[in-house]
PDB file of N, CA and C in Angstrom:
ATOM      1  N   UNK A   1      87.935  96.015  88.144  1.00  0.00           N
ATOM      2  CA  UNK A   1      88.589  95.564  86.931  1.00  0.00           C
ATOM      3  C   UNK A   1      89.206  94.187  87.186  1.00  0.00           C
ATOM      4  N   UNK A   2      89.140  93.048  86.491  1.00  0.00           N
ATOM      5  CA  UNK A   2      89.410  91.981  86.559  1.00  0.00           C
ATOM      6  C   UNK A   2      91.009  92.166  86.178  1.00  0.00           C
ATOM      7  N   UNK A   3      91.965  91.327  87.074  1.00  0.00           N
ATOM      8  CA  UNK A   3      93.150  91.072  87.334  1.00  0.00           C
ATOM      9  C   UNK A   3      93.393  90.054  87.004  1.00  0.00           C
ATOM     10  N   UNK A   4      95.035  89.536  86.385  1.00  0.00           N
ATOM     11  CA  UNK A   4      95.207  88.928  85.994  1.00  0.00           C
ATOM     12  C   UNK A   4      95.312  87.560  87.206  1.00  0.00           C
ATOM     13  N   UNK A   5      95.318  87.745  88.509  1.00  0.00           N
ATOM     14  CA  UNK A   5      95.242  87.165  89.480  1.00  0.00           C
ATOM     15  C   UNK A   5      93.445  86.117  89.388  1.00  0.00           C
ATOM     16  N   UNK A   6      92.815  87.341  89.027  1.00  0.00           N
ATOM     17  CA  UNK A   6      91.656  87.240  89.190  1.00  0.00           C
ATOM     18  C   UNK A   6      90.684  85.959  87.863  1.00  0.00           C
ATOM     19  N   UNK A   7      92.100  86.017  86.977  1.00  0.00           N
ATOM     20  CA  UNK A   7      92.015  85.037  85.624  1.00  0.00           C
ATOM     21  C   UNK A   7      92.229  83.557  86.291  1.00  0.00           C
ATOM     22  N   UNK A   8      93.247  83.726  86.703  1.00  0.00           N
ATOM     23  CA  UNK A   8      94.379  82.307  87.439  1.00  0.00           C
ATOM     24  C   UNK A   8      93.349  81.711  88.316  1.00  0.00           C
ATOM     25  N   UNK A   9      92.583  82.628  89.249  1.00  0.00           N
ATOM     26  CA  UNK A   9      91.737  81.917  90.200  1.00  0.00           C
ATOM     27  C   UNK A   9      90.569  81.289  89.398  1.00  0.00           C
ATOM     28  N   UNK A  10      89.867  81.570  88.341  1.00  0.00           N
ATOM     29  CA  UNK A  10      89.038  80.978  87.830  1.00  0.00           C
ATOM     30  C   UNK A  10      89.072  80.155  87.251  1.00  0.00           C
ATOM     31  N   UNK A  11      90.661  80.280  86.431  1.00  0.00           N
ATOM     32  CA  UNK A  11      91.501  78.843  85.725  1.00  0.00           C
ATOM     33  C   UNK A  11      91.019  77.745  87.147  1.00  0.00           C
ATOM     34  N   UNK A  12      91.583  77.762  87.806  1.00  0.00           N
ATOM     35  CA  UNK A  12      92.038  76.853  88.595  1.00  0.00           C
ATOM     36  C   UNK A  12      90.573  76.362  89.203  1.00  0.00           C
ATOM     37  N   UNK A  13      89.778  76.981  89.179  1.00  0.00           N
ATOM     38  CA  UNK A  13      88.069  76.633  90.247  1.00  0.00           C
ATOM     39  C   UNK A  13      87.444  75.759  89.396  1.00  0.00           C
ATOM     40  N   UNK A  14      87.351  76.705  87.399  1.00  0.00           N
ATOM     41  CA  UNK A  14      87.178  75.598  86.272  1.00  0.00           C
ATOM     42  C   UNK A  14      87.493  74.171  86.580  1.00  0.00           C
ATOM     43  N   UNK A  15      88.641  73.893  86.171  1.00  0.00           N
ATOM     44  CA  UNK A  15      89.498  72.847  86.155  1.00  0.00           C
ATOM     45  C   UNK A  15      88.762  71.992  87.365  1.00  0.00           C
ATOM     46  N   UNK A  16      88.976  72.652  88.313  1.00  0.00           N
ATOM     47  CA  UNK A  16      88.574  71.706  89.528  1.00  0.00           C
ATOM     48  C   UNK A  16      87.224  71.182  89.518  1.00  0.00           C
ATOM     49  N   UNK A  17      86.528  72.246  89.272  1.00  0.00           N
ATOM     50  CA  UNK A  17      84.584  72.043  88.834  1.00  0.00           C
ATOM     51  C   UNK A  17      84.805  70.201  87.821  1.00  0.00           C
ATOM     52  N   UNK A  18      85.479  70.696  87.090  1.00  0.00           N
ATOM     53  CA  UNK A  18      85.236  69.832  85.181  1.00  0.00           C
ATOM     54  C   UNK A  18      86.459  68.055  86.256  1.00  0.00           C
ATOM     55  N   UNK A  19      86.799  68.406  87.132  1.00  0.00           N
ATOM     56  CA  UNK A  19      87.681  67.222  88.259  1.00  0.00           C
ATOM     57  C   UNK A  19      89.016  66.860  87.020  1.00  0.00           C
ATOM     58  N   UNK A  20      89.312  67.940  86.723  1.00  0.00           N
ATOM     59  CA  UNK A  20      90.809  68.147  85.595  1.00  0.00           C
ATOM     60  C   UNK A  20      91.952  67.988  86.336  1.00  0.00           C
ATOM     61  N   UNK A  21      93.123  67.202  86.451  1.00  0.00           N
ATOM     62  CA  UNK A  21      94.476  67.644  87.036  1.00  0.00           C
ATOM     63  C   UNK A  21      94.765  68.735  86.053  1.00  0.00           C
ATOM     64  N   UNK A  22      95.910  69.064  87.029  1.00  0.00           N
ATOM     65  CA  UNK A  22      96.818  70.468  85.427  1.00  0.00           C
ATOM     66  C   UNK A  22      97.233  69.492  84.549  1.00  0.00           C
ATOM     67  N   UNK A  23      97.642  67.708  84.603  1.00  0.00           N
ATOM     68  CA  UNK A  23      98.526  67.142  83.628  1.00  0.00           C
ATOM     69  C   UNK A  23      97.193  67.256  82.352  1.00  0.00           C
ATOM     70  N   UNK A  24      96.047  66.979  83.002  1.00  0.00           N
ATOM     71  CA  UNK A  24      94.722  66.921  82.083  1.00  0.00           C
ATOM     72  C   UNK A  24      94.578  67.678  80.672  1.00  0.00           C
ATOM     73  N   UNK A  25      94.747  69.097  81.643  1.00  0.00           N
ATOM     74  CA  UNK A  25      94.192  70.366  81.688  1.00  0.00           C
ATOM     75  C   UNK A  25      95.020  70.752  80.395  1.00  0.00           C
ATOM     76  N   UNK A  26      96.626  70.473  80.626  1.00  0.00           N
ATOM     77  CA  UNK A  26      97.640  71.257  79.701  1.00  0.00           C
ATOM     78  C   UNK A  26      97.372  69.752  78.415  1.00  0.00           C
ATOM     79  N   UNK A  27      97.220  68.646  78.648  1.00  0.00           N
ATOM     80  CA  UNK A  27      97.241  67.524  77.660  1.00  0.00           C
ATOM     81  C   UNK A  27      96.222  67.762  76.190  1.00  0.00           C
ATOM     82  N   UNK A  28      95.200  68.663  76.871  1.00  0.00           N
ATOM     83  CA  UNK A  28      93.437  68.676  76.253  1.00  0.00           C
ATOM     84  C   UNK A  28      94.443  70.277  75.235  1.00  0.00           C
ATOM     85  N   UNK A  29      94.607  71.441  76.262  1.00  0.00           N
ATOM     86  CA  UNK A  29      95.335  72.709  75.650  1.00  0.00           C
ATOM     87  C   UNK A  29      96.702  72.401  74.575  1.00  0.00           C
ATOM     88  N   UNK A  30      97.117  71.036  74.496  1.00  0.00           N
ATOM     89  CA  UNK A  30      98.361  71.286  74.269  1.00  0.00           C
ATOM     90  C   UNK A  30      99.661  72.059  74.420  1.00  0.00           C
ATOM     91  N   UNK A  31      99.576  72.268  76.037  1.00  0.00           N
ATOM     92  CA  UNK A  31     100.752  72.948  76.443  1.00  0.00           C
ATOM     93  C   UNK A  31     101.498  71.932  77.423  1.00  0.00           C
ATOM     94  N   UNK A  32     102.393  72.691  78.375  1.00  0.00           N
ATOM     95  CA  UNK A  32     102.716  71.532  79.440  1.00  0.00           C
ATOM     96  C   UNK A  32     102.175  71.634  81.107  1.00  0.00           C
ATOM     97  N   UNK A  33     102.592  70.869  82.046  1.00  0.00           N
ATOM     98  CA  UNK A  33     101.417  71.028  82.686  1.00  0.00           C
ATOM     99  C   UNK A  33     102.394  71.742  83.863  1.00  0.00           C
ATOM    100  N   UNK A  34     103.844  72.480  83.823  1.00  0.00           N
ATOM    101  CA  UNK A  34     104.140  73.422  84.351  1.00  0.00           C
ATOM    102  C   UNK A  34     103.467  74.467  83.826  1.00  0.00           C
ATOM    103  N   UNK A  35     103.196  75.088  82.729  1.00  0.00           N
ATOM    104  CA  UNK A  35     102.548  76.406  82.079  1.00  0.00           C
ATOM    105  C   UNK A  35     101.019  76.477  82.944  1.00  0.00           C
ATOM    106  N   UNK A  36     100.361  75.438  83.216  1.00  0.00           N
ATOM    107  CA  UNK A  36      99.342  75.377  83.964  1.00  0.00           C
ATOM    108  C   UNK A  36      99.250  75.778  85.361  1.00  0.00           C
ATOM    109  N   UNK A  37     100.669  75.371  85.625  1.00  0.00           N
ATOM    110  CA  UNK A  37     100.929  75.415  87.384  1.00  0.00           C
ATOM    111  C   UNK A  37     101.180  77.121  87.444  1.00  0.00           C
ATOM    112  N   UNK A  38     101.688  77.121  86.266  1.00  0.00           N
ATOM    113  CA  UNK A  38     102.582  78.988  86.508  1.00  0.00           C
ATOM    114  C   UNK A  38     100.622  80.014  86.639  1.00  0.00           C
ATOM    115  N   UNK A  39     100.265  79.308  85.221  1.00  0.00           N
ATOM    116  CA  UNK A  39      99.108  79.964  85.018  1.00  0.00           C
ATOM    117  C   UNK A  39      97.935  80.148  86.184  1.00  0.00           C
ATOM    118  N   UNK A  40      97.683  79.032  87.179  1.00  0.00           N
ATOM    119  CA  UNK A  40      97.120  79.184  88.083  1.00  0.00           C
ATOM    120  C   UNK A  40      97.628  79.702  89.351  1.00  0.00           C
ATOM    121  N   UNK A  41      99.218  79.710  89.215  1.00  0.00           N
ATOM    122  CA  UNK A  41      99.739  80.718  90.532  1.00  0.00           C
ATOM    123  C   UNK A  41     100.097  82.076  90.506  1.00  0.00           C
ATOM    124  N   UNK A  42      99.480  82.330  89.228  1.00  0.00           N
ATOM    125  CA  UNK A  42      99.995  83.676  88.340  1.00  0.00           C
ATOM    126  C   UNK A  42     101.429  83.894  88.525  1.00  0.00           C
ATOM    127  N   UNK A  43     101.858  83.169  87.793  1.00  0.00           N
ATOM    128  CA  UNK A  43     103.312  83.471  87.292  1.00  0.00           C
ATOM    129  C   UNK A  43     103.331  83.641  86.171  1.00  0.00           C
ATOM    130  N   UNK A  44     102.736  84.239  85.311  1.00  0.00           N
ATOM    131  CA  UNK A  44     102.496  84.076  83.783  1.00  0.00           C
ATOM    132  C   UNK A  44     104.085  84.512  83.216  1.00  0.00           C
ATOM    133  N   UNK A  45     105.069  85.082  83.770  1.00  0.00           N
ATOM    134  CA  UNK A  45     106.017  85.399  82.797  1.00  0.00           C
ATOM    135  C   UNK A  45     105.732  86.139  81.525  1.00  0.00           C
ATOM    136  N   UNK A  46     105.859  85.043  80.250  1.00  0.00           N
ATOM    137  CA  UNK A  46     106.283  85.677  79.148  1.00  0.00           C
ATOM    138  C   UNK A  46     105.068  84.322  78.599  1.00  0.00           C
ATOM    139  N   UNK A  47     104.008  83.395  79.128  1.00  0.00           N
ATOM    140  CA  UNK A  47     102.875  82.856  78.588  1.00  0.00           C
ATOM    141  C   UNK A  47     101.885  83.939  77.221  1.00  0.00           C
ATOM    142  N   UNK A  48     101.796  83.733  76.359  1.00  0.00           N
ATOM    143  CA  UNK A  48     101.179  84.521  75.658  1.00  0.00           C
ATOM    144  C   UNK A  48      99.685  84.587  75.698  1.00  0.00           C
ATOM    145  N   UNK A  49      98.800  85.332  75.277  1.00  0.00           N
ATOM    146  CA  UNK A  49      97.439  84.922  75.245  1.00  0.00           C
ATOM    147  C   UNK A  49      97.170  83.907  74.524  1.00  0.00           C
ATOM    148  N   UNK A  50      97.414  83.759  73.455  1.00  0.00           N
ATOM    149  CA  UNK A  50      97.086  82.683  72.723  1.00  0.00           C
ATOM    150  C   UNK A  50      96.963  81.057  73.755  1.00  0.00           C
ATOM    151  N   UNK A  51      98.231  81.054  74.257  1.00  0.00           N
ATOM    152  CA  UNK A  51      98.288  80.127  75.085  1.00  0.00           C
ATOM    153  C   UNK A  51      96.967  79.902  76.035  1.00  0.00           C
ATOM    154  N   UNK A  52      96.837  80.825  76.896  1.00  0.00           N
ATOM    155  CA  UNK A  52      95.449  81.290  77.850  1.00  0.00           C
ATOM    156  C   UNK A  52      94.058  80.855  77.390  1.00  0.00           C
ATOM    157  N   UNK A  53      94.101  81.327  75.605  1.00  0.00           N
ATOM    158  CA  UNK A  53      92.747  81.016  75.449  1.00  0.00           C
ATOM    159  C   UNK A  53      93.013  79.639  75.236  1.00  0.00           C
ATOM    160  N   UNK A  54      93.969  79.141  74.802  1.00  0.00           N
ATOM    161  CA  UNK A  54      93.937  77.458  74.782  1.00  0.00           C
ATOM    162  C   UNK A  54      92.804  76.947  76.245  1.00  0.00           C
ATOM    163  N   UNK A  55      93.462  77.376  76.814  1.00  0.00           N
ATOM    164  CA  UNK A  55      93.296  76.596  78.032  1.00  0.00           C
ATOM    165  C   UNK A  55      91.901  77.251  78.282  1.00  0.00           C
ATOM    166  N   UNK A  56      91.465  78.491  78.127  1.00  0.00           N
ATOM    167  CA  UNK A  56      89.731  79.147  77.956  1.00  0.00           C
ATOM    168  C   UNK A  56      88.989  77.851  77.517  1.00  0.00           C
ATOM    169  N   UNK A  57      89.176  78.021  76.319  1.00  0.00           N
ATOM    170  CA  UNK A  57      88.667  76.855  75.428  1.00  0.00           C
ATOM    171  C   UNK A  57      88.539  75.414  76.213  1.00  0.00           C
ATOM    172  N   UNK A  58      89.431  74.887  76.771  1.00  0.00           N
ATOM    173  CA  UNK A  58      88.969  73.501  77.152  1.00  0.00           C
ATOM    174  C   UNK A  58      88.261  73.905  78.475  1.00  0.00           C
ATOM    175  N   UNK A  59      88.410  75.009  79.093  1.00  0.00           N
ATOM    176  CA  UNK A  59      87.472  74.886  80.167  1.00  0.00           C
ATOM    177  C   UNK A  59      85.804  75.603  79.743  1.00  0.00           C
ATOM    178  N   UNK A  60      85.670  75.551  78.488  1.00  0.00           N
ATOM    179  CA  UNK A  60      84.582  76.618  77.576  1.00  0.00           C
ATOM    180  C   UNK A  60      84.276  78.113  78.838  1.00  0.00           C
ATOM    181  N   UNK A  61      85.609  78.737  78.678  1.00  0.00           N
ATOM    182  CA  UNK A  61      85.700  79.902  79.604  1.00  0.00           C
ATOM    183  C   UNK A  61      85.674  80.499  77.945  1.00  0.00           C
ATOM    184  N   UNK A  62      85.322  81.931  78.582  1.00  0.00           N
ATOM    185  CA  UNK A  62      86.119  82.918  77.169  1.00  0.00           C
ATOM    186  C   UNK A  62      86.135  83.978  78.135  1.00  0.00           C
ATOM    187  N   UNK A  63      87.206  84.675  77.548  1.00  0.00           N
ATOM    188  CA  UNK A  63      87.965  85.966  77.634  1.00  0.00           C
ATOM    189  C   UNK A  63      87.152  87.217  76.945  1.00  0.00           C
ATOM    190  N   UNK A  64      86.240  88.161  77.608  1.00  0.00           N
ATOM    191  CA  UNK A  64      85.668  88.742  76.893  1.00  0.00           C
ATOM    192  C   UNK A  64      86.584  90.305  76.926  1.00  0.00           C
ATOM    193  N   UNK A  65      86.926  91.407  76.118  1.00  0.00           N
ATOM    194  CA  UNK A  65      87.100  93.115  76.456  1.00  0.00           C
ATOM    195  C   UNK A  65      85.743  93.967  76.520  1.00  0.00           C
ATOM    196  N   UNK A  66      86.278  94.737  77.035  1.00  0.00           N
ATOM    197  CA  UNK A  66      85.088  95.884  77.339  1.00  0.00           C
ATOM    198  C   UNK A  66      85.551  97.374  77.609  1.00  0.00           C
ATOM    199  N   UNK A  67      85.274  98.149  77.551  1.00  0.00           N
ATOM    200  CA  UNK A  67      85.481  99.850  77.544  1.00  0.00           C
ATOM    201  C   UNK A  67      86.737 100.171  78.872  1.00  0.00           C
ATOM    202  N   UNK A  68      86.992 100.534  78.797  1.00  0.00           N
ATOM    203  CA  UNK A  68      87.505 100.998  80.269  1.00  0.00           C
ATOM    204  C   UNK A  68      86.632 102.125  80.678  1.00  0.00           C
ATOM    205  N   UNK A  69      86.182 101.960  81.876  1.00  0.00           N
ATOM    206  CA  UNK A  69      84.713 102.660  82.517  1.00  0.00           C
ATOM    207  C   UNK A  69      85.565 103.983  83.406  1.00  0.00           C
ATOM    208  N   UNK A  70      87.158 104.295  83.387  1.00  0.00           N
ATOM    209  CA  UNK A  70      87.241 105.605  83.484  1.00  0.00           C
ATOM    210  C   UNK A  70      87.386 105.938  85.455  1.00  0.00           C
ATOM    211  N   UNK A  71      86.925 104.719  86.246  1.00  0.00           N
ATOM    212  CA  UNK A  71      86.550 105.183  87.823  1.00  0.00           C
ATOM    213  C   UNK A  71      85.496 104.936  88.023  1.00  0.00           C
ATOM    214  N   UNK A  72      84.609 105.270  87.207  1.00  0.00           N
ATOM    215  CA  UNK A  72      83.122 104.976  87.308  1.00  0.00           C
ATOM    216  C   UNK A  72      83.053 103.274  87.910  1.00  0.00           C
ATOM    217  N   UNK A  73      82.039 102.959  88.873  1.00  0.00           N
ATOM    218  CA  UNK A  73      81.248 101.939  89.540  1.00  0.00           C
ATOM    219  C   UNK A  73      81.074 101.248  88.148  1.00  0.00           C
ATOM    220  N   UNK A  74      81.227  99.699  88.411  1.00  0.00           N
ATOM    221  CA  UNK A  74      80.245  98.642  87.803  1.00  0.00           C
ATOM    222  C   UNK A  74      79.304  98.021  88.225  1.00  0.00           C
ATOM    223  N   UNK A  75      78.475  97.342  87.231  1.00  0.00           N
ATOM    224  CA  UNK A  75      77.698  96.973  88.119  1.00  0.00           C
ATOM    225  C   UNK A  75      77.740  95.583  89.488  1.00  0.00           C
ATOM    226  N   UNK A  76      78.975  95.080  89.116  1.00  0.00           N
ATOM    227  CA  UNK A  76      79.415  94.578  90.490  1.00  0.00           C
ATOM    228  C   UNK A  76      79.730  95.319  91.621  1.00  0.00           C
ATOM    229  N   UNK A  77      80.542  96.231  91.163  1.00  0.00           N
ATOM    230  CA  UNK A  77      80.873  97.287  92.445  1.00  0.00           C
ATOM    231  C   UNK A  77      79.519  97.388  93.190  1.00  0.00           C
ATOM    232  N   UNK A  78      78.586  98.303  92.274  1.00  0.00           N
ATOM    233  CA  UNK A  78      76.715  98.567  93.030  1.00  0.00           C
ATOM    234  C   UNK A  78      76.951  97.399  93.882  1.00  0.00           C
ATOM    235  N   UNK A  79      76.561  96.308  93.227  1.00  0.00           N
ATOM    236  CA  UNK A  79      76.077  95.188  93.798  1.00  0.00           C
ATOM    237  C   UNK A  79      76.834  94.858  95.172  1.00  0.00           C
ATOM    238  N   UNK A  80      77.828  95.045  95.347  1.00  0.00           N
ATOM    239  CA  UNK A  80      78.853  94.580  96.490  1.00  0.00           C
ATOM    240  C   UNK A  80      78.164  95.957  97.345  1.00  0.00           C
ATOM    241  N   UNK A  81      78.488  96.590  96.713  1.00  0.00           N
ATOM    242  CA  UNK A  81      77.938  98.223  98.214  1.00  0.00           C
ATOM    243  C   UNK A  81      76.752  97.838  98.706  1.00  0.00           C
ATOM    244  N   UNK A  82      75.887  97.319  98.058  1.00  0.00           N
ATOM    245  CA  UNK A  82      74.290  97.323  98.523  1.00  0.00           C
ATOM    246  C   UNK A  82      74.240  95.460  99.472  1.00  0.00           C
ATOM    247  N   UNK A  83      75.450  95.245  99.216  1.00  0.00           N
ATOM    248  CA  UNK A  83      75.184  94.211  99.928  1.00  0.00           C
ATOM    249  C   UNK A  83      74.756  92.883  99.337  1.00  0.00           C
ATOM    250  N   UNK A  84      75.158  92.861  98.299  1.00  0.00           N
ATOM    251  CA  UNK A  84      74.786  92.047  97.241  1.00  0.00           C
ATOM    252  C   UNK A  84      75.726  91.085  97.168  1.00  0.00           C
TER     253      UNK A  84
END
């Protein structure tokens, strides 16, 4: 299950891929570019989603939901066991 840790790290790999500072990053989102710093060290506090997808959006990330699978394996899990 993807963690909110697991959000922050991709914020931050984005950004770096697209050669964004956070001042960039929060300028393009219209936020500030502490909310960026919190967001990529996961400090989210009291950041709302709305905010998050801002920042989705300029990195053309999206935030998708899905079922909760209950325990049951995904198909990443498979993939990691088999060595993948």
């Amino acid at each position: 299950m993807l963690q909110l840790a697991d959000i922050a790290k991709q914020i931050r790999a984005a950004r770096k891929v697209r050669k964004l500072t956070q001042a960039a990053l929060a300028a393009r989102a219209g936020i500030s570019r502490a909310q960026i710093e919190r967001l990529e060290n996961d400090k989210l506090g009291d950041m709302g989603i709305v905010l998050i997808l801002r920042v989705l959006r300029v990195l053309d990330l999206d935030l998708t939901l899905q079922a909760f699978n209950h325990g049951r394996p995904t198909l990443d899990d498979l993939v990691k066991d088999n060595g993948g």
